[in-house]
Each structure stands twice: as structure tokens, then as C-alpha cells.
Protein backbone atom coordinates (compact mmCIF):
# COMPACT_ATOMS: atom_id res chain seq x y z
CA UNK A 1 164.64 -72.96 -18.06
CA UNK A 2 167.64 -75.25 -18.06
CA UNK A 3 168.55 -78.44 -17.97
CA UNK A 4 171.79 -81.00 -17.95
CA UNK A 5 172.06 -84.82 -19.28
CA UNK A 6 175.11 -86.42 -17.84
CA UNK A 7 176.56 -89.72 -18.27
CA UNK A 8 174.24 -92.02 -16.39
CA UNK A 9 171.06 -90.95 -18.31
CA UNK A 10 170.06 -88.25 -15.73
CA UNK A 11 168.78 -85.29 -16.42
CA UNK A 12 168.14 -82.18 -14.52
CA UNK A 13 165.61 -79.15 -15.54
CA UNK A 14 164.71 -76.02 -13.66
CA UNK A 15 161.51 -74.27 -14.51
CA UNK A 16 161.09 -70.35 -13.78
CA UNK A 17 157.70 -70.42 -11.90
CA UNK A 18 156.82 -71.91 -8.68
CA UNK A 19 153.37 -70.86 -8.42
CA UNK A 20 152.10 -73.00 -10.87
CA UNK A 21 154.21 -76.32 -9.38
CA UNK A 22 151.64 -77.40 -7.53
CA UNK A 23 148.81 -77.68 -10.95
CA UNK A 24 151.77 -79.18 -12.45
CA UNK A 25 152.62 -81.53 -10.11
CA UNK A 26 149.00 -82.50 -8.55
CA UNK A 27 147.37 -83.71 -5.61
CA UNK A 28 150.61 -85.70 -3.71
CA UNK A 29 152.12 -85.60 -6.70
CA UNK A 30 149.67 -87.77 -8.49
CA UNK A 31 150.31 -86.23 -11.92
CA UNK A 32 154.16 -86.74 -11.58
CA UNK A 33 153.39 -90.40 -10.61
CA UNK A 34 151.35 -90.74 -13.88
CA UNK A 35 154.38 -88.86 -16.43
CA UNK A 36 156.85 -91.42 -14.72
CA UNK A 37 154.31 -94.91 -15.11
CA UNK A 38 153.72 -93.55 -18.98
CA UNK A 39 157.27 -93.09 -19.84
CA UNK A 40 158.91 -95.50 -17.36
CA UNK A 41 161.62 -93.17 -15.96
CA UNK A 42 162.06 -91.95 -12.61
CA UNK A 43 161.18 -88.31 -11.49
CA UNK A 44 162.36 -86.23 -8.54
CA UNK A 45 162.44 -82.69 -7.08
CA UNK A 46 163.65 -80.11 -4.94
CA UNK A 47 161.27 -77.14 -5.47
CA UNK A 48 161.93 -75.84 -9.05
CA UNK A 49 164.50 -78.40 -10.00
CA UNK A 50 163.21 -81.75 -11.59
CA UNK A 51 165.42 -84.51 -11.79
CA UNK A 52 164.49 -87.40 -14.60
CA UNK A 53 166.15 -90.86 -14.62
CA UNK A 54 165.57 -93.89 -17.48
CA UNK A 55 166.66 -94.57 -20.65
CA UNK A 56 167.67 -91.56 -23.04
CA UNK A 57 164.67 -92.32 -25.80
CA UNK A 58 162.28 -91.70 -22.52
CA UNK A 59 164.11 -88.78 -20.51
CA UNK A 60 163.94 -86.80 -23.59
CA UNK A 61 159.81 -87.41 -23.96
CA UNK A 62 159.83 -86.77 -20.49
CA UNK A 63 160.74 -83.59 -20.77
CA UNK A 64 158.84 -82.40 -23.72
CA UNK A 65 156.03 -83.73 -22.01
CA UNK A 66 156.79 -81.39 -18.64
CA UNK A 67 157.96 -78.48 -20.78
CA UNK A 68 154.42 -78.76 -22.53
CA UNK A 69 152.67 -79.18 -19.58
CA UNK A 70 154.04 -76.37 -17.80
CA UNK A 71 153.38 -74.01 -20.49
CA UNK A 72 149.89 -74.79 -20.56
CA UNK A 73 149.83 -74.46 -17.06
CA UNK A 74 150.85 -70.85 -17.23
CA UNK A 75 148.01 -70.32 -19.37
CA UNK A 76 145.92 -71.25 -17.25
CA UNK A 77 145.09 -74.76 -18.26
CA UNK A 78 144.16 -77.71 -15.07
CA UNK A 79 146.82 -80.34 -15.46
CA UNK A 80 145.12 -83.88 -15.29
CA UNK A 81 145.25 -87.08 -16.73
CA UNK A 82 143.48 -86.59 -19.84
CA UNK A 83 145.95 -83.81 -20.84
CA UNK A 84 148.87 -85.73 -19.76
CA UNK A 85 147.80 -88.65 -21.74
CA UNK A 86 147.19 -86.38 -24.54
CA UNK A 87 150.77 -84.39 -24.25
CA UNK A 88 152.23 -88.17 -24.44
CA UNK A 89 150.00 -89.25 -27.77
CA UNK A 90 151.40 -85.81 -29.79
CA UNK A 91 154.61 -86.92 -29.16
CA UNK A 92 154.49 -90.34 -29.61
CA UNK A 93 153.45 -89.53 -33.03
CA UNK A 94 156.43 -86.75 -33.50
CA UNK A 95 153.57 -84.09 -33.93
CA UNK A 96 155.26 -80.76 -32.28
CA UNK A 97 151.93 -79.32 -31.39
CA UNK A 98 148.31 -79.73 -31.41
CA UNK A 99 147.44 -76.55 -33.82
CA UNK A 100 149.84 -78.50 -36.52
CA UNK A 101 147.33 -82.03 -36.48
CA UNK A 102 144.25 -81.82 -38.39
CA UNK A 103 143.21 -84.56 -36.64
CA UNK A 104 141.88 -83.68 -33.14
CA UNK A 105 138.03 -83.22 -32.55
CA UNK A 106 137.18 -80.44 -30.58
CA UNK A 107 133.64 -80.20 -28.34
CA UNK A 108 132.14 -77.92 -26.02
CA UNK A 109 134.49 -79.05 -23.04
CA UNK A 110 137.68 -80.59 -24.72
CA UNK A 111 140.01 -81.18 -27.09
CA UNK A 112 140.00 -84.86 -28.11
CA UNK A 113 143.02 -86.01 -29.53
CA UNK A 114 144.23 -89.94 -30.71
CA UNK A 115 145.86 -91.64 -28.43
CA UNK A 116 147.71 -94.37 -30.56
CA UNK A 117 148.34 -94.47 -34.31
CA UNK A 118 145.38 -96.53 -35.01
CA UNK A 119 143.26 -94.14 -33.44
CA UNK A 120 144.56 -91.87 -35.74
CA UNK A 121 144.01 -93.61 -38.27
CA UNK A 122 140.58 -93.75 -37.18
CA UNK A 123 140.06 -90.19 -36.97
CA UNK A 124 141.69 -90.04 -40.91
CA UNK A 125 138.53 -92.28 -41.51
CA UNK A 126 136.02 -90.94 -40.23
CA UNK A 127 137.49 -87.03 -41.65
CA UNK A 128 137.15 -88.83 -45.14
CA UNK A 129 134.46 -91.23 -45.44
CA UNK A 130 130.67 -91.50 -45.44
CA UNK A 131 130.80 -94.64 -43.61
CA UNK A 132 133.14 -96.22 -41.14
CA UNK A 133 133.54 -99.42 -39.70
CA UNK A 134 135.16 -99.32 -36.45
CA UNK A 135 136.17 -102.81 -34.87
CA UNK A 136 137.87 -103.77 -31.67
CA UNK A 137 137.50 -104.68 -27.62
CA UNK A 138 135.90 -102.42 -25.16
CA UNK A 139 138.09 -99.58 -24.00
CA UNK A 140 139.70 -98.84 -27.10
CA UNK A 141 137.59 -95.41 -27.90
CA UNK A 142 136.19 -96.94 -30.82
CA UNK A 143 132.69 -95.62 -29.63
CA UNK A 144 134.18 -92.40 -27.82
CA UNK A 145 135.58 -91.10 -30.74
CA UNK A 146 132.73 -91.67 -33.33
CA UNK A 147 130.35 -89.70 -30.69
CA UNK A 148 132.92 -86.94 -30.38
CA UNK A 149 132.63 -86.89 -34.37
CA UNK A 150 129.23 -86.68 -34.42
CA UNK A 151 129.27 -84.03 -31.82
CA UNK A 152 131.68 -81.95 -33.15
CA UNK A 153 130.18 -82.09 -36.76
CA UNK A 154 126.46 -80.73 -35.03
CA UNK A 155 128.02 -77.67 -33.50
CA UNK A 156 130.32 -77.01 -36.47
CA UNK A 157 126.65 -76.84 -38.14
CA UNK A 158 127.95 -79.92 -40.95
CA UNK A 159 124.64 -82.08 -39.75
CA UNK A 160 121.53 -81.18 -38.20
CA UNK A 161 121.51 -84.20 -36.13
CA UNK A 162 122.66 -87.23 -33.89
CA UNK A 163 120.98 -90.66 -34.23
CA UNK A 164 122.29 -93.43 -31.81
CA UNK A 165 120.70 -96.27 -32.21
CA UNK A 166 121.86 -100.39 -31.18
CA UNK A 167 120.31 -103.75 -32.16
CA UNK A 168 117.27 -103.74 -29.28
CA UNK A 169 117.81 -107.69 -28.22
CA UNK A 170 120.85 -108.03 -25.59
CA UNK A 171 121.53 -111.36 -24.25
CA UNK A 172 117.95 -112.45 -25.11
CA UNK A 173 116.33 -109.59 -23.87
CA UNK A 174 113.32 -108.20 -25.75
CA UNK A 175 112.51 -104.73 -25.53
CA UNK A 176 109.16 -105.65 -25.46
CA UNK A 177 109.11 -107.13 -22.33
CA UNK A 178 111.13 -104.20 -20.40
CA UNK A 179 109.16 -101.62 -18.52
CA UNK A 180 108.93 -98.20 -19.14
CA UNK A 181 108.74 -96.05 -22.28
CA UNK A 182 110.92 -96.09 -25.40
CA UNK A 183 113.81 -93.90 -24.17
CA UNK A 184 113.89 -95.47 -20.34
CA UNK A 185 113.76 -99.07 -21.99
CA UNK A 186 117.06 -98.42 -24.90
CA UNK A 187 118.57 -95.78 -21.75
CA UNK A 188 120.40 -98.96 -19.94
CA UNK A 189 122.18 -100.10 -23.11
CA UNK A 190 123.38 -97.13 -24.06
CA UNK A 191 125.28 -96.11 -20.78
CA UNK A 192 128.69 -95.37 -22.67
CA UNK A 193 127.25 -93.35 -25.46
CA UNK A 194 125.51 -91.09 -22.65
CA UNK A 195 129.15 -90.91 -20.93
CA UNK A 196 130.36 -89.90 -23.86
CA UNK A 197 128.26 -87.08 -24.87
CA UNK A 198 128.19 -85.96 -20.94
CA UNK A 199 132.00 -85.65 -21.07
CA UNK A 200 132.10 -83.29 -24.33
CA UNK A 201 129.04 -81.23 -23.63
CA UNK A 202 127.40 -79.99 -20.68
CA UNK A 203 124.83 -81.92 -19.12
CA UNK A 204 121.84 -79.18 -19.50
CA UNK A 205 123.14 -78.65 -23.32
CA UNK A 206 122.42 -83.06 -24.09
CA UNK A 207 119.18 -82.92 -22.00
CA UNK A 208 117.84 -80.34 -24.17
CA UNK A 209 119.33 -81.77 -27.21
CA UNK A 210 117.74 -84.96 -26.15
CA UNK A 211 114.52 -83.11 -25.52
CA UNK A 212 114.00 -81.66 -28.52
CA UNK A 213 115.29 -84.76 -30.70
CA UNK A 214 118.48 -83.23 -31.95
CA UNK A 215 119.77 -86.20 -30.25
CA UNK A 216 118.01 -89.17 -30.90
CA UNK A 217 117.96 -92.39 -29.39
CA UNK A 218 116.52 -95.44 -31.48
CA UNK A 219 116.61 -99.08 -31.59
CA UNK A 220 117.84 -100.55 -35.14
CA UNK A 221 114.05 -101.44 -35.76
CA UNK A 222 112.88 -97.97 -35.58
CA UNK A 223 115.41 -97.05 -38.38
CA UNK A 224 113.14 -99.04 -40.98
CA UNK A 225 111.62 -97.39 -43.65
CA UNK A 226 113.71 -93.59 -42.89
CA UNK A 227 116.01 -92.24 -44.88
CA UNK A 228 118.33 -89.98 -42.71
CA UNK A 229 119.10 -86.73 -44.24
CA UNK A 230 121.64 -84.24 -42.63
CA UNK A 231 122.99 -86.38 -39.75
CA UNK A 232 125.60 -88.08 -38.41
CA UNK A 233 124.12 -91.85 -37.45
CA UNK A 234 126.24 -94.30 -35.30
CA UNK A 235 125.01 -97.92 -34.53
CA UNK A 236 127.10 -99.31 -31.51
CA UNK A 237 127.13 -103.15 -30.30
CA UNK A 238 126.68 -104.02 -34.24
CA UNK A 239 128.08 -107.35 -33.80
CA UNK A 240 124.48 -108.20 -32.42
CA UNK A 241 122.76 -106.64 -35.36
CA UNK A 242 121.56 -109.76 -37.96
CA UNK A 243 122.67 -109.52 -41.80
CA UNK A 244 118.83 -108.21 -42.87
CA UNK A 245 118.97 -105.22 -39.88
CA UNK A 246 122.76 -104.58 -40.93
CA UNK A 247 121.45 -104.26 -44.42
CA UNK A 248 118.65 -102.24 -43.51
CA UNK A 249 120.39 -99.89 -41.43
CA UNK A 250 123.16 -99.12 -44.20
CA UNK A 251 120.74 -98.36 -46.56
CA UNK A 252 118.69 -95.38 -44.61
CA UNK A 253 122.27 -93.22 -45.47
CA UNK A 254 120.71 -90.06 -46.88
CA UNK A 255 122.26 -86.42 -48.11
CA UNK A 256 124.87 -85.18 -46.32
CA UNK A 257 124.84 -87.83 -43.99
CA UNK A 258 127.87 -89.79 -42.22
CA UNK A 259 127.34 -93.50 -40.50
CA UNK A 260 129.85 -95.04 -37.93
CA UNK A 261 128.99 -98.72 -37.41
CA UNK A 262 131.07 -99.95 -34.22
CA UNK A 263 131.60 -103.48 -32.80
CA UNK A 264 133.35 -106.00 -31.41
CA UNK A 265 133.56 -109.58 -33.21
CA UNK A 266 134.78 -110.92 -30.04
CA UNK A 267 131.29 -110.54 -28.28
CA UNK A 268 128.47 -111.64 -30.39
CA UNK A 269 125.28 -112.08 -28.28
CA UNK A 270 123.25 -114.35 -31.33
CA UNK A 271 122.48 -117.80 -30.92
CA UNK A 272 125.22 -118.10 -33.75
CA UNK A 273 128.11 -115.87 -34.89
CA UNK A 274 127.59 -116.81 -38.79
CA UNK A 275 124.17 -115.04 -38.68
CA UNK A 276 126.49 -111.55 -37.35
CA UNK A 277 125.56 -108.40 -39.49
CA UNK A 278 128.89 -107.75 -38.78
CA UNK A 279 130.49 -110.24 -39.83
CA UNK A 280 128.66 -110.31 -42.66
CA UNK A 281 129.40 -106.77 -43.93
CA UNK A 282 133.23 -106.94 -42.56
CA UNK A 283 133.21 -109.67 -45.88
CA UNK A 284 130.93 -107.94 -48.59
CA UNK A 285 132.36 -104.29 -47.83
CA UNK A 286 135.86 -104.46 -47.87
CA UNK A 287 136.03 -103.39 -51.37
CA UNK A 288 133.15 -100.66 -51.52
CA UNK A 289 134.46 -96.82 -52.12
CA UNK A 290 134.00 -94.49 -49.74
CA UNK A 291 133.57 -97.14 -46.75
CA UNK A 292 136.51 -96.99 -44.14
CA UNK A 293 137.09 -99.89 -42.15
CA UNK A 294 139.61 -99.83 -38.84
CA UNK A 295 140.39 -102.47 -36.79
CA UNK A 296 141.39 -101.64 -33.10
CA UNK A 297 143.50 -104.02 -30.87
CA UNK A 298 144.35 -104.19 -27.03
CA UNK A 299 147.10 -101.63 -28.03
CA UNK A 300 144.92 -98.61 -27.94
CA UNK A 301 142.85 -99.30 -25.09
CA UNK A 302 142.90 -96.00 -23.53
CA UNK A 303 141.14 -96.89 -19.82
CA UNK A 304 143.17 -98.28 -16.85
CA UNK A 305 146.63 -100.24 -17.88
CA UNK A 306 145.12 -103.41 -16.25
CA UNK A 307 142.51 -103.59 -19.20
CA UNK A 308 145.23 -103.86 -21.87
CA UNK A 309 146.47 -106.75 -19.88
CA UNK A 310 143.32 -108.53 -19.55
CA UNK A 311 142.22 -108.21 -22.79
CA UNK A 312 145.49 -110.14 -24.04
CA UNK A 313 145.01 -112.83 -21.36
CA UNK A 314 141.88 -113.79 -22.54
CA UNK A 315 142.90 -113.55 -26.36
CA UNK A 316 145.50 -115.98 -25.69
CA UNK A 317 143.73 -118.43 -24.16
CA UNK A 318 140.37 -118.47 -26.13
CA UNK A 319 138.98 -122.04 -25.56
């Protein structure tokens, strides 16, 4: 491989092998499109000879991030967006490789790794503390991260189990008055912890788990009068949980047992925000040991670019 800079921030690189171009590359060169949106430089080609334009700071990531990808190419790796995204995040942080981060979760299927530096900081949290309090708008892996913990800590053999639970009322609606059993009542509210677990482990692998209650899915009322022993517990949509259920759930922490409490602030469901669980901890916490507490921002929203841009519309113009 080679490669020139000249004077008007250009610079040219030749890789060796053709016949993995095309993984590189992508489908109509979608995964070129996405390296040049990311870093905000121009990319072109003539067969094995990639030409980068933009500012110096950004032609120099560029090309780590090709170099990277094109080794892992050769080794047989698929080249998509999640990988691209993730070559981008290591170097963004100045970490030279993967192997040298202790903070990446791995699952069944993939290698997660933080995206911004307060994911990171995230993951430092949730290495180090027995529970963490994870705050910020949808899209910011808040919740995709904490289930990727959890995962990773039952097949590493560190817990025996998963326990997802959520407060049960959403926008006034009782469980109670919802058809169906249990699981096919809480099953609709818990959409993006099932996409989570769906993208890190096979689906047959979190039936059975889900079968034979190594996964566990529970409203916050069924948590009463428990303690959990051996798992790793996360409560999602928390800002709906009221001070006595926040209390209640905190308290079931049992041996060798890890909570994750997640939430946004922002969209609090109660007839009024002061009577928040979340809220309410966020203020009594702050100052226990061995209780993290991270607060994510429109920054790290990891889905589509558009989000990041509608989130901070409607931030700055909260009526």
C-alpha cells in the first residue's frame, strides 16, 4: 500500500487486493458513501487507487478508517455500517485497536463497542458499579448497551440471569385491562429490549432463554417482595416508575447482582413529573458509593443523523 498528500489536501492510496474491493466498497458503493458522510471528505476511485479530498484532520481518519477496514476485510470480515461506525468511534477516541480497549462488550454475534465518549463512559460504569443510572433521549444506546451488559455477563457465566422489567402503566394503560397472558400483555412495551437481545444472540438461543426463564420479563410490580440473587436486572422507561416502586425496585439488589435503571426525564408519562421515581432518585443518589450515574445527550444518538437533529429542535424550543 501507498499513498501521497499533496498541497490541496488530497490524498491518494493504493491497496494490494482487488478481490476484496467490492466487500469494501459495498452495494453501489453504499459503504464508501457512508466513510465520506461520517468524516465529511470526498472519496473517489479508479480500481485499486482511492482518492480522498477534505480537510487534513479528516483525510488522515479517513484513511485509518479504510486501512482498518480493508484489513478486516481480508480476514474475512462483511464490511457494513455497524463496523464502519465502529472503525470511526476507535479512532475518534485515539484507541489504535480494539484488543487494546477494555471497554467493548462482546455477544454471541458482535462486538459492541462505544460510539462517543459518553458512551464510554457508560461502559466504565457499568464495568465498575453495582448500579447504574443511565439518562438521556431515545436513540442514544442507553438501553442497547445495558442489555449487551447483561448479555455478555450471562454467557461469561458472572450471573445466572436476565430480569427486564418496566413500570406496567404507559400512557394510562393498565395491564389489567390488556388481553392476553403476562408475557403477551408486557411483550408490546418492551419492543427495543427484544431488538436488542435479537441483535446479539440468535433468535432460537433468546426463545429458549425466554422459555426456560433465564430471561425474564416482569412488570416493576412483580419485583415486590424478591430479592434477586445472581443477576443482572435492568428497569427501562424508569421515568414512569413512582418514588415508592423506584424504592422498591432498588432494594430487591441481592448477591452478586448488577441493576441498570434507564430513562429519559424528558418523557414522563405521570399525571405529574414531581411524583417521577426518577427524578426522585437522580436527587437522593448522587452521593451514594458504588452507584454510577451517566447522563446521555443528542450527541451520542447512534440511529439515523436526522434523529440528532430532531432531538435538538425540540430541546430548543420546549414550550
Amino acid at each position: 500500500m501507498s499513498d501521497i498528500v499533496n498541497k490541496n489536501e488530497n490524498l491518494e492510496l493504493e491497496l494490494e487486493d482487488n478481490t476484496i474491493l467490492s466487500n469494501l466498497f459495498g452495494i453501489n458503493d453504499r459503504n464508501l458513501s457512508l466513510i465520506e458522510q461520517i468524516n465529511q471528505v470526498k472519496i473517489q476511485y479508479r480500481g485499486n487507487k482511492i482518492k480522498i479530498s477534505g480537510n487534513k484532520k479528516s483525510i488522515f481518519e479517513t484513511k485509518k478508517t479504510i486501512l482498518n477496514l480493508f484489513k478486516e476485510a481480508q480476514n474475512g470480515a462483511e464490511i457494513d455500517e455497524d463496523r464502519i461506525r465502529d472503525n470511526k468511534s476507535l479512532i475518534s477516541m485515539n484507541i489504535k485497536s480494539d484488543k487494546q480497549m477494555d471497554l467493548f462488550i462482546q455477544t454471541k454475534k458482535r462486538k459492541i463497542i462505544p460510539r462517543t465518549e459518553i458512551q464510554n463512559k457508560y461502559l466504565q460504569l457499568l464495568n465498575t458499579k453495582n448500579i447504574t443510572f443511565a439518562i438521556g433521549p431515545a436513540g442514544t444506546g442507553k438501553t442497547y448497551l445495558a442489555v449487551a451488559k447483561a448479555v455478555s455477563a450471562l454467557q461469561d457465566g458472572k450471573v445466572n440471569k436476565i430480569i427486564l422489567s418496566r413500570p406496567a402503566v404507559e400512557a394510562g394503560e393498565k395491564l389489567g385491562f390488556l388481553p392476553g397472558d403476562l408475557k403477551e400483555k408486557v411483550d408490546p412495551f418492551l419492543r427495543p429490549i427484544y431488538d436488542a437481545l435479537y441483535s446479539m444472540l440468535p433468535y432460537e438461543q433468546v426463545e429458549k432463554k425466554l422459555l426456560n426463564n433465564t430471561i425474564e420479563i416482569a412488570p416493576i410490580a412483580f419485583m415486590r417482595g424478591r430479592t434477586l440473587e445472581d443477576c443482572f436486572i435492568i428497569l427501562d422507561e424508569a421515568q414512569n416508575t413512582t418514588k415508592t416502586q423506584m424504592k422498591m425496585f432498588l432494594t430487591r439488589l441481592g448477591k452478586n447482582s448488577q441493576m441498570v435503571v434507564v430513562g429519559d426525564i424528558t418523557q414522563i408519562d405521570l399525571v405529574s413529573e414531581k411524583d417521577s421515581g426518577l427524578k426522585d432518585a437522580l436527587k437522593k443518589l448522587n452521593k451514594v458509593d458504588d452507584i454510577g450515574f451517566i447522563e446521555l445527550s443528542e450527541k451520542d444518538v447512534v440511529r439515523h443523523d436526522l434523529v440528532k437533529k430532531i432531538i435538538n429542535a425540540y430541546e430548543k424550543n420546549k414550550s
